[in-house]
C-alpha atoms as a PDB file:
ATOM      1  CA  UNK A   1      37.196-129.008 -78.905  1.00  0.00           C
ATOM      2  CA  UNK A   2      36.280-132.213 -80.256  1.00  0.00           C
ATOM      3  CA  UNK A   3      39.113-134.790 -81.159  1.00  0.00           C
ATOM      4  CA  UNK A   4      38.547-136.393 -84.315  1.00  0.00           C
ATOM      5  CA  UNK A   5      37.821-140.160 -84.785  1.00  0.00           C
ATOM      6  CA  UNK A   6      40.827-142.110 -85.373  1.00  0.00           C
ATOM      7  CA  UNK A   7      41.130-143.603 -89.453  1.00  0.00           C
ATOM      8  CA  UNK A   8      40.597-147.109 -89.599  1.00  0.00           C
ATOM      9  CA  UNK A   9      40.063-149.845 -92.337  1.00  0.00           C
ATOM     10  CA  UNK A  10      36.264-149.786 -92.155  1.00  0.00           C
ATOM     11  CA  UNK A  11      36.000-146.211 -92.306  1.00  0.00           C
ATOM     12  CA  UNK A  12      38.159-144.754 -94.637  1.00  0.00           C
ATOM     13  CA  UNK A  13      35.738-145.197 -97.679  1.00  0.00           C
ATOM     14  CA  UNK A  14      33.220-142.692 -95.740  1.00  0.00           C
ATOM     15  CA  UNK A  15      36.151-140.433 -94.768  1.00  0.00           C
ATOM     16  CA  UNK A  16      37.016-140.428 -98.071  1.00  0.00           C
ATOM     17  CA  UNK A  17      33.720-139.329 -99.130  1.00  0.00           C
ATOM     18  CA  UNK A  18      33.077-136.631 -96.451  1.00  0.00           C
ATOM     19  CA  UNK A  19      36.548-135.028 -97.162  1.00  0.00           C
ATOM     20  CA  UNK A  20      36.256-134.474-101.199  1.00  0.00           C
ATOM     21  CA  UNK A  21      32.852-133.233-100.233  1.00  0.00           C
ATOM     22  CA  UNK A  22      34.470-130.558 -98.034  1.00  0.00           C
ATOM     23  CA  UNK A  23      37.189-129.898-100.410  1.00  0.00           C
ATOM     24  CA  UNK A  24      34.449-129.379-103.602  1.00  0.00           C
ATOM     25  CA  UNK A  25      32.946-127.048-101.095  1.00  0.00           C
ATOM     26  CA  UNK A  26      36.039-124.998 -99.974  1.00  0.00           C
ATOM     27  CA  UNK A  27      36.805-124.801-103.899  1.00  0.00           C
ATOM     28  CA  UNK A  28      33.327-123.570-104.907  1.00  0.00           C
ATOM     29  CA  UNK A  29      32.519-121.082-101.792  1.00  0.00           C
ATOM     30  CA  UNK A  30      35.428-120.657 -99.812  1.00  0.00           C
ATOM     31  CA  UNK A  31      36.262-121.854 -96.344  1.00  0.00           C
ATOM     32  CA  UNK A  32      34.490-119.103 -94.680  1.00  0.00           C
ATOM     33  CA  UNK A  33      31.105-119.930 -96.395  1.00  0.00           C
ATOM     34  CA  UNK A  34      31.543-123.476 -96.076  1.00  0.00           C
ATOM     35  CA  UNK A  35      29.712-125.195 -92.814  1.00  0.00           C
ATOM     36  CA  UNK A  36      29.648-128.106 -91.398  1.00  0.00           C
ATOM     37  CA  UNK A  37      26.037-128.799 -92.550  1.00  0.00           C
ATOM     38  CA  UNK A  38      26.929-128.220 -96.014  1.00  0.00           C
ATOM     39  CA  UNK A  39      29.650-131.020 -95.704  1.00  0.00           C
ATOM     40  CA  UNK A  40      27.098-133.329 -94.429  1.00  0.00           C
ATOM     41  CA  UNK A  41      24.478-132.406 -97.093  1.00  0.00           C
ATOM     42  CA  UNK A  42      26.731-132.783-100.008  1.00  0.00           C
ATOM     43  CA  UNK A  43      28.224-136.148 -98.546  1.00  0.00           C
ATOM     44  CA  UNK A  44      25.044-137.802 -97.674  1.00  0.00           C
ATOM     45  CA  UNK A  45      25.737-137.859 -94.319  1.00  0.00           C
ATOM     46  CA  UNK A  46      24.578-136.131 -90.540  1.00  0.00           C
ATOM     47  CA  UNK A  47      26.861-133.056 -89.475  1.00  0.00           C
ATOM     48  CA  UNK A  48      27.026-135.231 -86.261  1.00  0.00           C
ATOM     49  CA  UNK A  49      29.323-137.853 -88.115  1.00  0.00           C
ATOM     50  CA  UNK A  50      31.113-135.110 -89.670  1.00  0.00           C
ATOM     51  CA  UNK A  51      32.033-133.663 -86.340  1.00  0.00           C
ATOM     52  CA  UNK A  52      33.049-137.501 -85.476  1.00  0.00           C
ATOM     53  CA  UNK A  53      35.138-138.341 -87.886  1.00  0.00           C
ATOM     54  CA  UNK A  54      37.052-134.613 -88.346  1.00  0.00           C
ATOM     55  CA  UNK A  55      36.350-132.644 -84.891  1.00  0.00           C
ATOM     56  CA  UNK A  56      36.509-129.721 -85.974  1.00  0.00           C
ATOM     57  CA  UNK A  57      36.151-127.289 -89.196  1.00  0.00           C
ATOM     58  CA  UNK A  58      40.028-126.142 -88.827  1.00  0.00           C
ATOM     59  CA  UNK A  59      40.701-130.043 -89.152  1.00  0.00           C
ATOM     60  CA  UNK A  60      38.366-130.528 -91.837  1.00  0.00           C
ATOM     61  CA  UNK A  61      40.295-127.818 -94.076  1.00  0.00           C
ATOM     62  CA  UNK A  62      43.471-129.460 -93.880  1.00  0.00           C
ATOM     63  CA  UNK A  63      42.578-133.065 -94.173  1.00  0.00           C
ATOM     64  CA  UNK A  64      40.868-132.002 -97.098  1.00  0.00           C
ATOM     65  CA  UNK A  65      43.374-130.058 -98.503  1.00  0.00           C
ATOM     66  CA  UNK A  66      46.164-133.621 -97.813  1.00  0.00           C
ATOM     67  CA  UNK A  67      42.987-135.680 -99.193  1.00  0.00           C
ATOM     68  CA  UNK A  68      43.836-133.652-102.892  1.00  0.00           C
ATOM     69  CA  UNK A  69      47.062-133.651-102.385  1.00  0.00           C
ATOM     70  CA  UNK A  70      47.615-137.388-101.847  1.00  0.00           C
ATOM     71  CA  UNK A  71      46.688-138.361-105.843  1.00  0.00           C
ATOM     72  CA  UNK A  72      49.090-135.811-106.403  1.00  0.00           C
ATOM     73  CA  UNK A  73      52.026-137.064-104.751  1.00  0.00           C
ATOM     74  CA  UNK A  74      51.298-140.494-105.404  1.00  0.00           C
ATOM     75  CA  UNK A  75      51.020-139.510-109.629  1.00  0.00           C
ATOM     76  CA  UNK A  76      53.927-137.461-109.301  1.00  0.00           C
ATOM     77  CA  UNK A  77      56.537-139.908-107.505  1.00  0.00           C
ATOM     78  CA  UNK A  78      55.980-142.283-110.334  1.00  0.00           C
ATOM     79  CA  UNK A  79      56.310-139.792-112.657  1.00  0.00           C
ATOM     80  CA  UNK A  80      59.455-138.732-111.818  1.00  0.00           C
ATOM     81  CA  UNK A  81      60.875-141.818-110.880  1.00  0.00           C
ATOM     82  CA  UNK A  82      60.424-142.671-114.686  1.00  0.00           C
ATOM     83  CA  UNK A  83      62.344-139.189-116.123  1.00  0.00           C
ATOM     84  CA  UNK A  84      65.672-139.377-117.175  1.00  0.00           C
ATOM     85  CA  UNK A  85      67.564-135.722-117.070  1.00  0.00           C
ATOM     86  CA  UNK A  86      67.306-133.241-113.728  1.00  0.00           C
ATOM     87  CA  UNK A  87      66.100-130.083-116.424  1.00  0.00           C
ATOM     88  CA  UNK A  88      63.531-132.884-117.047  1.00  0.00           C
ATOM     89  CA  UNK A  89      62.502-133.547-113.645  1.00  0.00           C
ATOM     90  CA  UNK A  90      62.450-129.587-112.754  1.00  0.00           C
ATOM     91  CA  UNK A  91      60.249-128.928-115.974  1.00  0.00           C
ATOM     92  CA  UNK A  92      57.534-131.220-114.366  1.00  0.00           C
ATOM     93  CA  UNK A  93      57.631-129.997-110.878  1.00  0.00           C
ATOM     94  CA  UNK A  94      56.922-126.092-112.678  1.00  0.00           C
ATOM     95  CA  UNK A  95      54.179-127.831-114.959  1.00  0.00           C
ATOM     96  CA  UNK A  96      52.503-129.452-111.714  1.00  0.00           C
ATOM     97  CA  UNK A  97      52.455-125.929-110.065  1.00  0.00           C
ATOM     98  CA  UNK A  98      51.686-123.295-112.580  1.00  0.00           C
ATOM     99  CA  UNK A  99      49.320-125.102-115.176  1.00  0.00           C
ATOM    100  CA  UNK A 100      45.744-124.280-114.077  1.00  0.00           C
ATOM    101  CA  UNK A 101      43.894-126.941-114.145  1.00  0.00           C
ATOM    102  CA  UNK A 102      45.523-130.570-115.221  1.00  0.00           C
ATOM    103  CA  UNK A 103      43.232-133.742-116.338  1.00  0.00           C
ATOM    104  CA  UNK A 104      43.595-136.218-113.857  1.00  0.00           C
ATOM    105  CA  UNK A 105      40.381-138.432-113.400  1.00  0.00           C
ATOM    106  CA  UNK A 106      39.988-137.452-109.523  1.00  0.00           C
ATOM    107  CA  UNK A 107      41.223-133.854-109.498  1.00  0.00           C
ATOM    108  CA  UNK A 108      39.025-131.646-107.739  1.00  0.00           C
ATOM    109  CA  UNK A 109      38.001-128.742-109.912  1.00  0.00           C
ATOM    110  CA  UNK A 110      39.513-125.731-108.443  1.00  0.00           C
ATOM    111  CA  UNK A 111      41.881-127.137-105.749  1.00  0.00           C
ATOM    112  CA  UNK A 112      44.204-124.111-106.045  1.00  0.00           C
ATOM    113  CA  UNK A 113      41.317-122.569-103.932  1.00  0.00           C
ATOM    114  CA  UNK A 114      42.277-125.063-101.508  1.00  0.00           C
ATOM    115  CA  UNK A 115      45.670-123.690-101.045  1.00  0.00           C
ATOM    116  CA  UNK A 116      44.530-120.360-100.352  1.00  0.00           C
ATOM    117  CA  UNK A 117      42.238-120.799 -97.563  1.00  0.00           C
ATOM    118  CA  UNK A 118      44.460-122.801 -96.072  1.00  0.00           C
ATOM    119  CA  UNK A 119      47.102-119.825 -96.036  1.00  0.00           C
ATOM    120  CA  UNK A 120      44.337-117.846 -94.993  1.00  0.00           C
ATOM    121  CA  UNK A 121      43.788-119.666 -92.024  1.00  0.00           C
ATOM    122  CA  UNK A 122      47.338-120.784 -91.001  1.00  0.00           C
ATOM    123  CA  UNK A 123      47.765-116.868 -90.405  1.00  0.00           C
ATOM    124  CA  UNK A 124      45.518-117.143 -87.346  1.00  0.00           C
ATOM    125  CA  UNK A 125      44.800-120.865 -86.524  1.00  0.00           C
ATOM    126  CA  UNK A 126      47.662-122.968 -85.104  1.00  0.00           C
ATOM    127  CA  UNK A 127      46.139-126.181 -86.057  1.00  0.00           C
ATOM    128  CA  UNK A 128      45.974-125.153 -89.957  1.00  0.00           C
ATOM    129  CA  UNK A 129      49.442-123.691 -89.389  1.00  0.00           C
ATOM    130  CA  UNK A 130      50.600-127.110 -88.020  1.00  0.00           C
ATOM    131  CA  UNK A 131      48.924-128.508 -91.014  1.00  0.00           C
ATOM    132  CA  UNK A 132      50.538-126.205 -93.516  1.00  0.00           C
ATOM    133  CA  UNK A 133      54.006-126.811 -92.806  1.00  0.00           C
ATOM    134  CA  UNK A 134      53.738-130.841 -92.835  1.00  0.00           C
ATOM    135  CA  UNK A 135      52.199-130.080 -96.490  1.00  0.00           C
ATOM    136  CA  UNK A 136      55.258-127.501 -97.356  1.00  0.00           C
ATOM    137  CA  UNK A 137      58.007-129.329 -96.017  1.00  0.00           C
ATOM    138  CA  UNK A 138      56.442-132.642 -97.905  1.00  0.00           C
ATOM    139  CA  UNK A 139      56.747-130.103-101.467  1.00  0.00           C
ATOM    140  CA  UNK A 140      59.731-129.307-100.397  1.00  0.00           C
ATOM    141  CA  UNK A 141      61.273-132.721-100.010  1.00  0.00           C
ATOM    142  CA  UNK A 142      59.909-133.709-103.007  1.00  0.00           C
ATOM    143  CA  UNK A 143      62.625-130.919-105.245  1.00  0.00           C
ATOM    144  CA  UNK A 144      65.475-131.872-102.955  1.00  0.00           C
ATOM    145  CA  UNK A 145      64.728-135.443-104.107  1.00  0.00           C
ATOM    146  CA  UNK A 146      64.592-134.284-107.431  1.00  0.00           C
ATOM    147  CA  UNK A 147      68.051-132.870-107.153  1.00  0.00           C
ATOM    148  CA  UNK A 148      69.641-135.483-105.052  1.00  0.00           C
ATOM    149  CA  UNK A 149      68.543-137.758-107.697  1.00  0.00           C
ATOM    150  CA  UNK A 150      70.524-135.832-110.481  1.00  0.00           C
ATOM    151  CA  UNK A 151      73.079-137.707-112.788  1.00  0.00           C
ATOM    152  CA  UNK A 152      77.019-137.372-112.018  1.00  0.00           C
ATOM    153  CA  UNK A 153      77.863-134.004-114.201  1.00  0.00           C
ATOM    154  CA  UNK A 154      74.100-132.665-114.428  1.00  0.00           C
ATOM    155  CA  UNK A 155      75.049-130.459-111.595  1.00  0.00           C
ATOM    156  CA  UNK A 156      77.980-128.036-112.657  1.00  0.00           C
ATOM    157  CA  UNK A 157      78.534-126.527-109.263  1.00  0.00           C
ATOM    158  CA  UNK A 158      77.665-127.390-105.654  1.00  0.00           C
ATOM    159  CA  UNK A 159      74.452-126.801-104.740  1.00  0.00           C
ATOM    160  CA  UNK A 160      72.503-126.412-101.517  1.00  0.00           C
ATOM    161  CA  UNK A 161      69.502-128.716-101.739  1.00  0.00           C
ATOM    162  CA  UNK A 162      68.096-127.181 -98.815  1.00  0.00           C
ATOM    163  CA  UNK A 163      67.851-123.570 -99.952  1.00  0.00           C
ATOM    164  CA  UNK A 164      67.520-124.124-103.103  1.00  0.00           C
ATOM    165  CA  UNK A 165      63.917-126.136-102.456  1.00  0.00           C
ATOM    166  CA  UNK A 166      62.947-122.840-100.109  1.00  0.00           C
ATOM    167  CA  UNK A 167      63.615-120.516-102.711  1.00  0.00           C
ATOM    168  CA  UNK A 168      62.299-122.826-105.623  1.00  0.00           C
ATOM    169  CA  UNK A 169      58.954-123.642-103.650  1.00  0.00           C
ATOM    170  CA  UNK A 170      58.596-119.882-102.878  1.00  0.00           C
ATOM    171  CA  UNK A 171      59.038-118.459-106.241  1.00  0.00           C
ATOM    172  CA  UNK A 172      56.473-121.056-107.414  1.00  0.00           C
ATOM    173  CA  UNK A 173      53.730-120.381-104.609  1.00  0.00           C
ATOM    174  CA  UNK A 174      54.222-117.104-106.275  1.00  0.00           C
ATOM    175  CA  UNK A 175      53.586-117.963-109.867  1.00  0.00           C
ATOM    176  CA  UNK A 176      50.765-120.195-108.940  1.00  0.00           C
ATOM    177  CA  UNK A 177      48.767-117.258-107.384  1.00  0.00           C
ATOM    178  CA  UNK A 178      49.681-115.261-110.003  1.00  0.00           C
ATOM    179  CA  UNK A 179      48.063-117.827-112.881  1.00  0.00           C
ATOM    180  CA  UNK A 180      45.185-118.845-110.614  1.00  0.00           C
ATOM    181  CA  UNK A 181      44.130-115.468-110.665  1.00  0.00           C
ATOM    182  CA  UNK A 182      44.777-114.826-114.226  1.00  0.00           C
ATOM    183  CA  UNK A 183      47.003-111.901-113.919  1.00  0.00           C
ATOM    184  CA  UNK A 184      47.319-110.451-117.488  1.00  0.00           C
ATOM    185  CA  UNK A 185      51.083-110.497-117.545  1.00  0.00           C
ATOM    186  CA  UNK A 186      51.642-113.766-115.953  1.00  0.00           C
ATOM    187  CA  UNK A 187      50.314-116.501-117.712  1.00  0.00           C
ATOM    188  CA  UNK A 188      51.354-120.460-117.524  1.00  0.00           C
ATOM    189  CA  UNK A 189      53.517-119.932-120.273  1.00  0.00           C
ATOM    190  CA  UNK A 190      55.162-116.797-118.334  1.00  0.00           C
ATOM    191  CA  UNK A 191      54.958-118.220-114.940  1.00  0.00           C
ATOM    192  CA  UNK A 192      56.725-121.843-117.114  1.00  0.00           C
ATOM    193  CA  UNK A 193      59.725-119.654-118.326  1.00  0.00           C
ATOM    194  CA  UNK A 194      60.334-117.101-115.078  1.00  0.00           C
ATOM    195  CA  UNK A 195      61.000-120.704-112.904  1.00  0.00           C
ATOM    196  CA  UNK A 196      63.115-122.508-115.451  1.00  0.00           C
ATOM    197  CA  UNK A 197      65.049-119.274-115.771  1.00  0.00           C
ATOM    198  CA  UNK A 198      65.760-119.024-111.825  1.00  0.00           C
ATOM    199  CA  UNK A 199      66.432-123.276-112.062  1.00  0.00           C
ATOM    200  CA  UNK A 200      68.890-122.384-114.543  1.00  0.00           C
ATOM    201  CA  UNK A 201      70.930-119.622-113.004  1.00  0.00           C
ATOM    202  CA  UNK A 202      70.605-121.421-109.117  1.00  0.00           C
ATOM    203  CA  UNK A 203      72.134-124.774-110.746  1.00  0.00           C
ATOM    204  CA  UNK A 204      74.443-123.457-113.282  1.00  0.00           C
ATOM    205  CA  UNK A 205      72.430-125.828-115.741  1.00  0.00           C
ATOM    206  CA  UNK A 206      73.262-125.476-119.352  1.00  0.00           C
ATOM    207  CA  UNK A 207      70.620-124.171-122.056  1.00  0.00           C
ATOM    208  CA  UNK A 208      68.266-125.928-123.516  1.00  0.00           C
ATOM    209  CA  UNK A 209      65.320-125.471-125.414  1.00  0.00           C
ATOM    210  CA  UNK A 210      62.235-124.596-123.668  1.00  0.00           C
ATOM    211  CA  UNK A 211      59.817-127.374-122.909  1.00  0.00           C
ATOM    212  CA  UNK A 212      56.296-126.999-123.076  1.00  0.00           C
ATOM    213  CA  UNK A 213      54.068-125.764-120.499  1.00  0.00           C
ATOM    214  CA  UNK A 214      50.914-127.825-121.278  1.00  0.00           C
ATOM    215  CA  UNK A 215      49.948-131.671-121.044  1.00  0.00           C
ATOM    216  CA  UNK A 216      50.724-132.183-117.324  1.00  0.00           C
ATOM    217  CA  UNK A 217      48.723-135.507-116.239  1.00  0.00           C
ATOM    218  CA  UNK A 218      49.160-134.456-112.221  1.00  0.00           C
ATOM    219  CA  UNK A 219      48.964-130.826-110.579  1.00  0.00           C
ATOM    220  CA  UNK A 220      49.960-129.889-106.744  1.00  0.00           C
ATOM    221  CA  UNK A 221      47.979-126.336-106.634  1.00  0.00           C
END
């Protein structure tokens, strides 16, 4: 197995390139139909250098798949840095996940796709597995935060950070396949008030009117 050349200064612009290549190509075909050469082809580039930079195709998918994710995370931390109210903060994190497609500049079209080859794969591939659960646990920090972050009183009970981001980030894996696949009884709106509903009763957070579940400027899947 080939190792993968190490990211450096001078090479990160044509890293860059080859992996939203790969990941327009996962999206449009899927990861089984997507080779090596087709990387290369749609990147401007030899398959030789793709093997060079990425090592293998396993490797490919999930740098990829972090390449997408990164102007998530790095729209998102802003974002709710800048929002005032947990119910607030949880009402984005929902959006992010369960809105189809958002309408940031450099979203890949389709990245949901992403997502589920790389579950796919993690079933049977340890490297993709490895790869998966650096991405999850990253999500999954990300609603602790979100929590930890809350206002003295927003929180009327104790609550277990921990478990609650497992069972948050689970129910909302859920949704998302549900929407990306257009499921006739679960829409975005659906998906929206099904995970606000579980927020509510997990955190003991008061009512409050529903927010919409539309105009999200970043999306995770």
């Amino acid at each position: 197995m080939a190792d993968p050349a190490p990211a450096t200064e001078g090479n990160e612009a044509r890293r860059t390139q080859m992996l939203r290549a790969a990941a327009e190509l996962i999206c449009e075909r899927g990861f089984a139909d997507t080779r090596i050469a087709d990387v290369a082809k749609r990147a401007g580039v030899s398959s030789a250098l793709v093997i060079y930079y990425f090592g293998t195709r396993d490797r490919l998918l999930v740098d990829a798949l972090r390449h997408s994710e990164e102007s998530f995370y790095s729209a998102a931390e802003q974002m709710l840095a800048e929002v005032g109210s947990l119910r607030e903060r949880l009402s984005l994190l929902i959006r992010w996940t369960c809105v189809p497609e958002g309408d940031a500049a450099d979203e890949i079209p389709g990245a949901w796709g992403l997502w589920f080859d790389l579950w796919a794969q993690a079933f049977r591939h340890d490297e993709v597995r490895a790869g998966r659960i650096e991405l999850d646990a990253r999500w999954r920090r990300m609603i602790i935060d979100a929590l930890e972050s809350a206002a003295p009183g927003e929180l009327r009970s104790t609550v277990d950070a921990r478990l609650f981001a497992l069972e948050f980030s689970a129910l909302l894996d859920g949704l998302s396949i549900q929407v990306a696949l257009e499921d006739p009884e679960v829409d975005s709106e659906m998906a929206y008030d099904i995970a606000m509903r579980f927020a509510e009763r997990e955190l003991d957070l008061p009512p409050a009117r529903k927010a919409a579940a539309n105009g999200s400027t970043a999306r995770r899947r």
